[in-house]
C-alpha atoms as a PDB file:
ATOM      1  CA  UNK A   1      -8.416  69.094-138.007  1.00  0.00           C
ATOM      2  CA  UNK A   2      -4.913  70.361-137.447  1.00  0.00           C
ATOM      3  CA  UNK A   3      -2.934  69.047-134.361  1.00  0.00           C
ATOM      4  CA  UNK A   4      -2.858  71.338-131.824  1.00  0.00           C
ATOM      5  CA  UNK A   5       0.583  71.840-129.596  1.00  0.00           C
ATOM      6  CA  UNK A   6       1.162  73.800-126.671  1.00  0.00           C
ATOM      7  CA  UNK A   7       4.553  75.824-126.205  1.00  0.00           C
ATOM      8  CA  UNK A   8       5.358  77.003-122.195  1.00  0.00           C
ATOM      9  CA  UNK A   9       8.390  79.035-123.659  1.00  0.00           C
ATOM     10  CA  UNK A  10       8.813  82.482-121.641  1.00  0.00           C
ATOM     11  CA  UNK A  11      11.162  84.274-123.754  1.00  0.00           C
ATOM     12  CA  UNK A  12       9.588  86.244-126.294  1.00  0.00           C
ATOM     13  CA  UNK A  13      12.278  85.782-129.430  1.00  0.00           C
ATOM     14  CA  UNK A  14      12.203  82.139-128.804  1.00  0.00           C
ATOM     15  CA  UNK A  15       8.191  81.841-128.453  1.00  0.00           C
ATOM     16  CA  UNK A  16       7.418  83.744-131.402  1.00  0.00           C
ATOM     17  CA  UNK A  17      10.111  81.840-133.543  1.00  0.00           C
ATOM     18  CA  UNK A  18       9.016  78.388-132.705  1.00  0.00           C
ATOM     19  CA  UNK A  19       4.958  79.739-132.943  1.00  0.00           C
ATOM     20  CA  UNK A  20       5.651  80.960-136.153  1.00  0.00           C
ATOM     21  CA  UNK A  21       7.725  77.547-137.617  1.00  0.00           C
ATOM     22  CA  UNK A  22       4.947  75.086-136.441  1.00  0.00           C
ATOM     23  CA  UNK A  23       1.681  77.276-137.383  1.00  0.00           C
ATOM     24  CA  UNK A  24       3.805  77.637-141.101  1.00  0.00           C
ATOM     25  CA  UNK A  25       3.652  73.589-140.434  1.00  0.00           C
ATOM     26  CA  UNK A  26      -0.153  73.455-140.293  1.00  0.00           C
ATOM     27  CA  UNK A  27      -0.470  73.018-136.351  1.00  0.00           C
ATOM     28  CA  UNK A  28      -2.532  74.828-133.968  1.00  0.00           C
ATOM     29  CA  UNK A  29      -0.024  76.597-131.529  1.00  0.00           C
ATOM     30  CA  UNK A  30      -1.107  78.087-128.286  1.00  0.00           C
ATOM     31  CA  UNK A  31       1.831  79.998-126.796  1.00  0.00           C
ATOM     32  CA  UNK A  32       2.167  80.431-122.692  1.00  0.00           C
ATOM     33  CA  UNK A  33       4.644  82.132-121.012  1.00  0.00           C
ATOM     34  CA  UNK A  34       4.479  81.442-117.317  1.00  0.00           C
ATOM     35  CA  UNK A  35       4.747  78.110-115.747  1.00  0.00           C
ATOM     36  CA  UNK A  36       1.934  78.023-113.284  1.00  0.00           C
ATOM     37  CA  UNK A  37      -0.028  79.446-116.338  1.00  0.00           C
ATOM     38  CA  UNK A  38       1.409  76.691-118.865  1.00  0.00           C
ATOM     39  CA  UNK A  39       0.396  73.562-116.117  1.00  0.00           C
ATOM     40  CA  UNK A  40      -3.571  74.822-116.178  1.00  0.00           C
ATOM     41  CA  UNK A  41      -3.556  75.070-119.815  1.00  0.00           C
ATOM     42  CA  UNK A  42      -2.029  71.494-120.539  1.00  0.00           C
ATOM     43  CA  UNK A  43      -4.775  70.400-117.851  1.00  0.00           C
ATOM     44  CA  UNK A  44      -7.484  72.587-119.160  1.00  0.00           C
ATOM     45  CA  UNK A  45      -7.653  70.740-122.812  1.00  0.00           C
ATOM     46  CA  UNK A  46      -6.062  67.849-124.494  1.00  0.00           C
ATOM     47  CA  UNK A  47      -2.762  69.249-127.008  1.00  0.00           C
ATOM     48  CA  UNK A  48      -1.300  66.567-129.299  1.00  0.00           C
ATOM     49  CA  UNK A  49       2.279  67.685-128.251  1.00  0.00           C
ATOM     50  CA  UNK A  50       3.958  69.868-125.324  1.00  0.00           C
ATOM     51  CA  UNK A  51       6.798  71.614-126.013  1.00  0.00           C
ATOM     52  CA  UNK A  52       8.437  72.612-122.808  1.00  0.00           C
ATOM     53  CA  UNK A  53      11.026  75.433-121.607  1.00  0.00           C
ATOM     54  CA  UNK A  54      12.754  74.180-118.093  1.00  0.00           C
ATOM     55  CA  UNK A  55      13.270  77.641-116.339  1.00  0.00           C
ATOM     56  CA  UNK A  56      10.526  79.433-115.975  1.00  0.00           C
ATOM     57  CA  UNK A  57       8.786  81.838-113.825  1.00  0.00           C
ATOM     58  CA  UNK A  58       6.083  80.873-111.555  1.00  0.00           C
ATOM     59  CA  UNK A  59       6.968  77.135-111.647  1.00  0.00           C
ATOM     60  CA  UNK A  60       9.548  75.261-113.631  1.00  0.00           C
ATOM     61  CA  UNK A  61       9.492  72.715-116.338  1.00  0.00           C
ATOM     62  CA  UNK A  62       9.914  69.678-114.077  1.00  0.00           C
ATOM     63  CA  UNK A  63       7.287  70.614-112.035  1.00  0.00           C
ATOM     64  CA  UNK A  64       5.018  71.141-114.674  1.00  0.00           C
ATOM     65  CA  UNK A  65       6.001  67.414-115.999  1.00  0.00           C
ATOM     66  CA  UNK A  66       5.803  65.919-112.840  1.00  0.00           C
ATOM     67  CA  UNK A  67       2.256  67.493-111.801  1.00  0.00           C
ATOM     68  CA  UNK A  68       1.322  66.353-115.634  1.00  0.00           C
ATOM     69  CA  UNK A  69       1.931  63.229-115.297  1.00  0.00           C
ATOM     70  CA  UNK A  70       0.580  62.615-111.799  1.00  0.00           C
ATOM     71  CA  UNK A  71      -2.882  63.793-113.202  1.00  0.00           C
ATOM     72  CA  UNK A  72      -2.781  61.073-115.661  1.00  0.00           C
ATOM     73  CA  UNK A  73      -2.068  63.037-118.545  1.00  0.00           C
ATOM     74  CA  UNK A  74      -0.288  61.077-121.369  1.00  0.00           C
ATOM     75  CA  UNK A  75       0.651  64.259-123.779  1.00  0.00           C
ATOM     76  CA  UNK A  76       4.114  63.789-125.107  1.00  0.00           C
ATOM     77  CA  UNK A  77       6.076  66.378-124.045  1.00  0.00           C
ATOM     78  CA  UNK A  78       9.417  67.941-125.405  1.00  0.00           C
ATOM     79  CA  UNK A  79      11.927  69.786-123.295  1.00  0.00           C
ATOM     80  CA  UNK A  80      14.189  72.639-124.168  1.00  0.00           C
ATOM     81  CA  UNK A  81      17.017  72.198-122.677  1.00  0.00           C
ATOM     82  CA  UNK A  82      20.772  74.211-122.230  1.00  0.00           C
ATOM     83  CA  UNK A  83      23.699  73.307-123.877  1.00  0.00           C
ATOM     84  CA  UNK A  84      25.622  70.604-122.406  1.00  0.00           C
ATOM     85  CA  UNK A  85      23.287  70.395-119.911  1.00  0.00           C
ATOM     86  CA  UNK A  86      23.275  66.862-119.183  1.00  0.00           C
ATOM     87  CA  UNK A  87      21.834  67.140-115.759  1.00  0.00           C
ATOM     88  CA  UNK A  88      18.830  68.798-117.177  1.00  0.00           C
ATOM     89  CA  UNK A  89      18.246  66.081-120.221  1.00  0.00           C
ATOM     90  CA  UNK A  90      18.378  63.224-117.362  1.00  0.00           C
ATOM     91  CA  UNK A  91      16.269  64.830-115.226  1.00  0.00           C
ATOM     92  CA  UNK A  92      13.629  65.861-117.758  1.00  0.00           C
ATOM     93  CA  UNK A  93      13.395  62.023-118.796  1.00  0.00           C
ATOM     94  CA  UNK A  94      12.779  60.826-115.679  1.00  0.00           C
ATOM     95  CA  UNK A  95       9.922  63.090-114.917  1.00  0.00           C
ATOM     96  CA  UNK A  96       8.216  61.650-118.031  1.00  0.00           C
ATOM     97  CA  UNK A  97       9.749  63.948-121.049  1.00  0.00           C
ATOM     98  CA  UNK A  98       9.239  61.715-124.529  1.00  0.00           C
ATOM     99  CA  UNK A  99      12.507  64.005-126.101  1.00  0.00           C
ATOM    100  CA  UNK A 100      14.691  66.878-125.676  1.00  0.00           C
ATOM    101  CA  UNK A 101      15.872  69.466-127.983  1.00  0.00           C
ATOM    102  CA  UNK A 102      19.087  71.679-126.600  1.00  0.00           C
ATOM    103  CA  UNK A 103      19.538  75.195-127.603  1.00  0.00           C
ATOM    104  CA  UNK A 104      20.312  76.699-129.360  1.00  0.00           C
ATOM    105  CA  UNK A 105      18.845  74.854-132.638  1.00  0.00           C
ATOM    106  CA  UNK A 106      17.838  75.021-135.954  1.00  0.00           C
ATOM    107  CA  UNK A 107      13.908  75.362-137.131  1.00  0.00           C
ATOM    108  CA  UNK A 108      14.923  72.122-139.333  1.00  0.00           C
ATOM    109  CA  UNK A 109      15.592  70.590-136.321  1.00  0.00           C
ATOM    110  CA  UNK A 110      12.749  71.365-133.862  1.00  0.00           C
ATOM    111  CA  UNK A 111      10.040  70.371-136.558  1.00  0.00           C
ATOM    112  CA  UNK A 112      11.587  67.011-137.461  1.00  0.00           C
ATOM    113  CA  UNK A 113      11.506  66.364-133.852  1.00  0.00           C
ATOM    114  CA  UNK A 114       8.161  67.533-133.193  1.00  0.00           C
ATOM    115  CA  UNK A 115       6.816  65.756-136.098  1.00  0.00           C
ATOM    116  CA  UNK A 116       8.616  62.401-135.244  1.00  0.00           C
ATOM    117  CA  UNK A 117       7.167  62.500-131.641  1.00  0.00           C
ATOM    118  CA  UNK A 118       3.708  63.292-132.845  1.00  0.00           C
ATOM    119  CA  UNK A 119       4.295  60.244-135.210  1.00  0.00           C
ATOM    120  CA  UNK A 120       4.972  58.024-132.295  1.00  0.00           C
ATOM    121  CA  UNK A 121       2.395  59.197-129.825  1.00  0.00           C
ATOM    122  CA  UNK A 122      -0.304  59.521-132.151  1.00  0.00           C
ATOM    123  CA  UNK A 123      -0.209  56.255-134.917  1.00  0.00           C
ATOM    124  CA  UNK A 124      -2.544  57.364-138.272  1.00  0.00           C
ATOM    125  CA  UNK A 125      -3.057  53.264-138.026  1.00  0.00           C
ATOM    126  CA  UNK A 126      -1.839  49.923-136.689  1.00  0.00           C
ATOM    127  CA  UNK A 127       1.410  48.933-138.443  1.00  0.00           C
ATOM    128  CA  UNK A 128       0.901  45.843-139.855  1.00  0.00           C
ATOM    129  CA  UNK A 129       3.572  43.136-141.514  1.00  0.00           C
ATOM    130  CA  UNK A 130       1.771  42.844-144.810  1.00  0.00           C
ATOM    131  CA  UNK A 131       1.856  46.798-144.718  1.00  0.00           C
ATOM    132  CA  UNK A 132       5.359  46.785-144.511  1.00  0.00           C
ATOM    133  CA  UNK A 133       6.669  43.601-146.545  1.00  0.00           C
ATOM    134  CA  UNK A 134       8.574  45.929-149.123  1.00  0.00           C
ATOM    135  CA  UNK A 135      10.148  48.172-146.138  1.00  0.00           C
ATOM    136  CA  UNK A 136      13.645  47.095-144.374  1.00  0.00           C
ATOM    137  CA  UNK A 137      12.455  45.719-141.200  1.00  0.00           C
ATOM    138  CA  UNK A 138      15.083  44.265-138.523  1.00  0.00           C
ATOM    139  CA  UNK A 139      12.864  41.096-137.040  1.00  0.00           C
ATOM    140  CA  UNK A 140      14.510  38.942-134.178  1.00  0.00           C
ATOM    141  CA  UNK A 141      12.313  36.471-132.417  1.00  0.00           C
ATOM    142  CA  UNK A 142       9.268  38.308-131.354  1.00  0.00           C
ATOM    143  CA  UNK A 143      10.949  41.998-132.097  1.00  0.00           C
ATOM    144  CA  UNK A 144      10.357  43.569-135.315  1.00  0.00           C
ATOM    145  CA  UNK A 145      12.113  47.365-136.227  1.00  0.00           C
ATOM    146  CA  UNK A 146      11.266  49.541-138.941  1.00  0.00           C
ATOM    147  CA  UNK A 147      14.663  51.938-138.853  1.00  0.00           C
ATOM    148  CA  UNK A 148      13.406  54.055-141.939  1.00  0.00           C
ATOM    149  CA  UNK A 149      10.008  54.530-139.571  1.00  0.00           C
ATOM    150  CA  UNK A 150      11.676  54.692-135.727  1.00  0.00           C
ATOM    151  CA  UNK A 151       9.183  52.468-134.851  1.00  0.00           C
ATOM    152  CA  UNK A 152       9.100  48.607-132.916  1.00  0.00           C
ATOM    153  CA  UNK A 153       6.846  46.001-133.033  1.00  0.00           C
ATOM    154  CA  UNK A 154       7.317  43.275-129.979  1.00  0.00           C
ATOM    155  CA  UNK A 155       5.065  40.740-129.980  1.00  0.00           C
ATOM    156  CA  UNK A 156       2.734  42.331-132.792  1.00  0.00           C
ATOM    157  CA  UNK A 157       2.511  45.492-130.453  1.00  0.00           C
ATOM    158  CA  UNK A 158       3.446  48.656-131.161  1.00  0.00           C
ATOM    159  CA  UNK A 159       6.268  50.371-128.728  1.00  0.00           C
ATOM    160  CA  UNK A 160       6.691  54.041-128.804  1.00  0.00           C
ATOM    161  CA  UNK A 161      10.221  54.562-127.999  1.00  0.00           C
ATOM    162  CA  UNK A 162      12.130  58.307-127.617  1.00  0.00           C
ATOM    163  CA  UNK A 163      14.535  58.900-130.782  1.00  0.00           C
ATOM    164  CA  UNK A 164      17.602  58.064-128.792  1.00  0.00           C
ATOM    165  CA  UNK A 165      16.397  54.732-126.967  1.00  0.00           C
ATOM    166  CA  UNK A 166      15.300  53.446-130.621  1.00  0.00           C
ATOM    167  CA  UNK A 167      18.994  54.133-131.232  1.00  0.00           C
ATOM    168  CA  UNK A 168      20.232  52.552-128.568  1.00  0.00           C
ATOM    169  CA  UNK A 169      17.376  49.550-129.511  1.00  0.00           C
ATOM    170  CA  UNK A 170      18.850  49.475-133.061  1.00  0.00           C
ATOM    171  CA  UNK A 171      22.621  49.248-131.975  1.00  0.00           C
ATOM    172  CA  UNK A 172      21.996  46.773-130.011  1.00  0.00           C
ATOM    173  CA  UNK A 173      19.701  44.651-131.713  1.00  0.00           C
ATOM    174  CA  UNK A 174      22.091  44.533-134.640  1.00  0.00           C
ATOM    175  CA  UNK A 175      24.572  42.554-131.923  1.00  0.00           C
ATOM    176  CA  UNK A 176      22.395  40.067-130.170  1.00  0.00           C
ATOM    177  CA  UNK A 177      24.448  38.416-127.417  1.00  0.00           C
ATOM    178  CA  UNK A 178      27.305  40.581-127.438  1.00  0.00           C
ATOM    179  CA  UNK A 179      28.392  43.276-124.586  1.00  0.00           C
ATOM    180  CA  UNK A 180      28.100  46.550-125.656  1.00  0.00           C
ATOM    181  CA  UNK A 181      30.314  49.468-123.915  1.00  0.00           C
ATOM    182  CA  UNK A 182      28.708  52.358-122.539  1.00  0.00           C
ATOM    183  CA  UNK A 183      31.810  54.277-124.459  1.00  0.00           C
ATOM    184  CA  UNK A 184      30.221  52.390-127.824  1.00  0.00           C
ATOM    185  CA  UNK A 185      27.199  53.723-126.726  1.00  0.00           C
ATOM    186  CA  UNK A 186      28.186  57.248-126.397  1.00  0.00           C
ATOM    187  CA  UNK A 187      29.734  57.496-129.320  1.00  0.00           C
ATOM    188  CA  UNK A 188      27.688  55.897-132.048  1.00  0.00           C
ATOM    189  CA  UNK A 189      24.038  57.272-130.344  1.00  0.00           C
ATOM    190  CA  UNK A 190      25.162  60.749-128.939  1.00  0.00           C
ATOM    191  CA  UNK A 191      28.811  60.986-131.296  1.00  0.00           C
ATOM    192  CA  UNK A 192      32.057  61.774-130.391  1.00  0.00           C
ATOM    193  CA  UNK A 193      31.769  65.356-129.576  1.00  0.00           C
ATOM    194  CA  UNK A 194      28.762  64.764-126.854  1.00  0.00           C
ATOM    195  CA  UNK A 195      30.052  66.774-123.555  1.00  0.00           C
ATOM    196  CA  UNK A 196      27.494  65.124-121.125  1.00  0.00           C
ATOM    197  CA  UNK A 197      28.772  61.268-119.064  1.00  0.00           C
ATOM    198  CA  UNK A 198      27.466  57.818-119.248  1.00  0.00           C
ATOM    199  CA  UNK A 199      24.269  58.887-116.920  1.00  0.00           C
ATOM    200  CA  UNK A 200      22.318  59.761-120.184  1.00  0.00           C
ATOM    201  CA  UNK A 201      23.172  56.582-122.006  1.00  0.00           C
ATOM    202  CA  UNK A 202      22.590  54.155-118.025  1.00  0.00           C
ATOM    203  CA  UNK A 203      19.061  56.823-118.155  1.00  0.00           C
ATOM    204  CA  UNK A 204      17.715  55.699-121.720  1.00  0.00           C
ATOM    205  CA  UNK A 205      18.516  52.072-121.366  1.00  0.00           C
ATOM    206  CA  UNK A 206      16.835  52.300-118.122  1.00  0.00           C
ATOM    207  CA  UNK A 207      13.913  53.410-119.702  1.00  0.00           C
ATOM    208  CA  UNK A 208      14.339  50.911-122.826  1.00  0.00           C
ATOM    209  CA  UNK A 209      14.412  48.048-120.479  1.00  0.00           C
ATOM    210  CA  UNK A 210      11.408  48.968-118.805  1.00  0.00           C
ATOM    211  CA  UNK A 211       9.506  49.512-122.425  1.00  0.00           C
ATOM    212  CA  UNK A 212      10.157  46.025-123.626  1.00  0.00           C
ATOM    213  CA  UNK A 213       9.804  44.103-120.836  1.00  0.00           C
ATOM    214  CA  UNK A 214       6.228  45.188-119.985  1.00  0.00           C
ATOM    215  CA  UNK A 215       5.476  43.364-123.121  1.00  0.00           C
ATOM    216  CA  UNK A 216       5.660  39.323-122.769  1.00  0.00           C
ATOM    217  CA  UNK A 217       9.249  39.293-121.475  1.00  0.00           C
ATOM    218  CA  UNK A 218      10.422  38.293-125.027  1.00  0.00           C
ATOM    219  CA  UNK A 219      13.695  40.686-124.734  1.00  0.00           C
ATOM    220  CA  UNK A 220      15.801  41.737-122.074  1.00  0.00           C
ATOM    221  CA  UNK A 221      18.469  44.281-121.570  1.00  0.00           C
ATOM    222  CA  UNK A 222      21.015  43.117-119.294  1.00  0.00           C
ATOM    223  CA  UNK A 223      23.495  44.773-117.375  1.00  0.00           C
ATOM    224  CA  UNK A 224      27.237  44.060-117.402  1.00  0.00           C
ATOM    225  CA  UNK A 225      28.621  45.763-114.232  1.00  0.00           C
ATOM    226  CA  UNK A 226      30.900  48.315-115.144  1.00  0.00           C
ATOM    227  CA  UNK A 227      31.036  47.346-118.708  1.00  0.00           C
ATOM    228  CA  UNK A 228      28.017  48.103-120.359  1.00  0.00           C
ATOM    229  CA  UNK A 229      25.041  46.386-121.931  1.00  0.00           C
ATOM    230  CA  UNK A 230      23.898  43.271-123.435  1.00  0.00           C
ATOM    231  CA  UNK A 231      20.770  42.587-125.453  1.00  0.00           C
ATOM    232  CA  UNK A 232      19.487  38.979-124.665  1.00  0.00           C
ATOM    233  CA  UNK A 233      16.747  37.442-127.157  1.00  0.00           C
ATOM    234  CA  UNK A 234      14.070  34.989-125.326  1.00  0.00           C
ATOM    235  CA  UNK A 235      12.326  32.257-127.124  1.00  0.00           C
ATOM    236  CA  UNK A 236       8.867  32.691-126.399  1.00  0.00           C
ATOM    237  CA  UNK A 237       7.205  28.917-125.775  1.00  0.00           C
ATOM    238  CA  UNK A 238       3.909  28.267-127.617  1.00  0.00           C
ATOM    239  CA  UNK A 239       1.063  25.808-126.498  1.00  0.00           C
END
């Protein structure tokens, strides 16, 4: 049965382009074009993947994620966002977005994405080590990453992480114990030519920290005021 994903996208050019890409992709794609409209059909069934416009008539993309995720509803959703606008990325994640895609961008682009959040949200089956023996895998303590895969184990659970906070993970995790600038941050995760400030990288690390630490408090992300970040490793004490 072919996943099914549910575009809120109001202009027509757009709609039809990103309709046509996924259904050539094997999904089901059920196109809305009003906000108030979009909300009832993410609430009337269960889609495998959102993919979201912010402006919109009727009621706007935040509004639809925050009402979304108020119900309960656990759909990974991905915004569409303008260029350089950072304000609109760090808003979007807040309200519960799993990824963002600015425009304008390429097909290739939008169906890696869509296909790598899918990946994440919806597992074919439990990553195991003796799966994965002949795979590079970064394993520290209780935290295992699969770069090839964008996908963490902590503690033998699996931890679905946006693209950009496994980035961040990654980086960091490859310099245990050492203070990492936001600037460093910026530039290797986003790259040099990023427009948007340090309240994208403070808003994924944020979210990072949050993600691990629900999860036996084996890793922590601390904060180095006005400096950047540190990733701290913690022994985990067996009976």
């Amino acid at each position: 049965m072919p996943q099914s994903i549910l575009v809120i996208e109001d202009e027509p050019t757009l709609a039809r382009l990103l309709s046509y890409n996924l259904m050539q992709e094997g999904y089901e794609v059920h196109v809305v074009d009003h906000g108030t409209e979009g909300l009832q059909a993410a609430l009337q069934r269960e889609y495998n993947l959102i993919i979201l416009d912010i402006m919109l008539p009727g009621m706007n993309g935040f509004e639809i994620l925050t009402k979304l995720r108020q119900k309960g509803s656990r759909t990974p959703v991905i915004i569409l966002t303008a260029r350089n606008a950072e304000d609109e990325v760090v808003q979007g994640l807040k309200h519960g977005a799993d990824d963002y895609i600015t425009k304008p961008f390429g097909v290739a682009e939008l169906l890696a994405r869509a296909a790598a959040v899918l990946r994440r949200a919806h597992p074919s089956s439990p990553l195991t080590v003796e799966e994965t023996e002949t795979e590079k895998v970064i394993a520290i303590g209780e935290l295992k990453i699969y770069p090839e895969k964008y996908e963490v184990l902590l503690g033998g659970e699996y931890i679905p992480l946006r693209p950009k906070e496994f980035e961040v993970l990654l980086y960091l995790v490859q310099r245990p114990g050492v203070v990492v600038t936001r600037d460093d941050l910026m530039n290797i995760v986003w790259g040099f030519d990023y427009i948007g400030g340090q309240r994208t990288v403070d808003v994924h690390v944020s979210s990072l920290r949050k993600k691990l630490e629900l999860n036996q408090q084996t890793v922590q992300i601390d904060s180095i005021r006005g400096v950047g970040y540190k990733l701290v490793i913690q022994q985990v004490k067996r009976g």
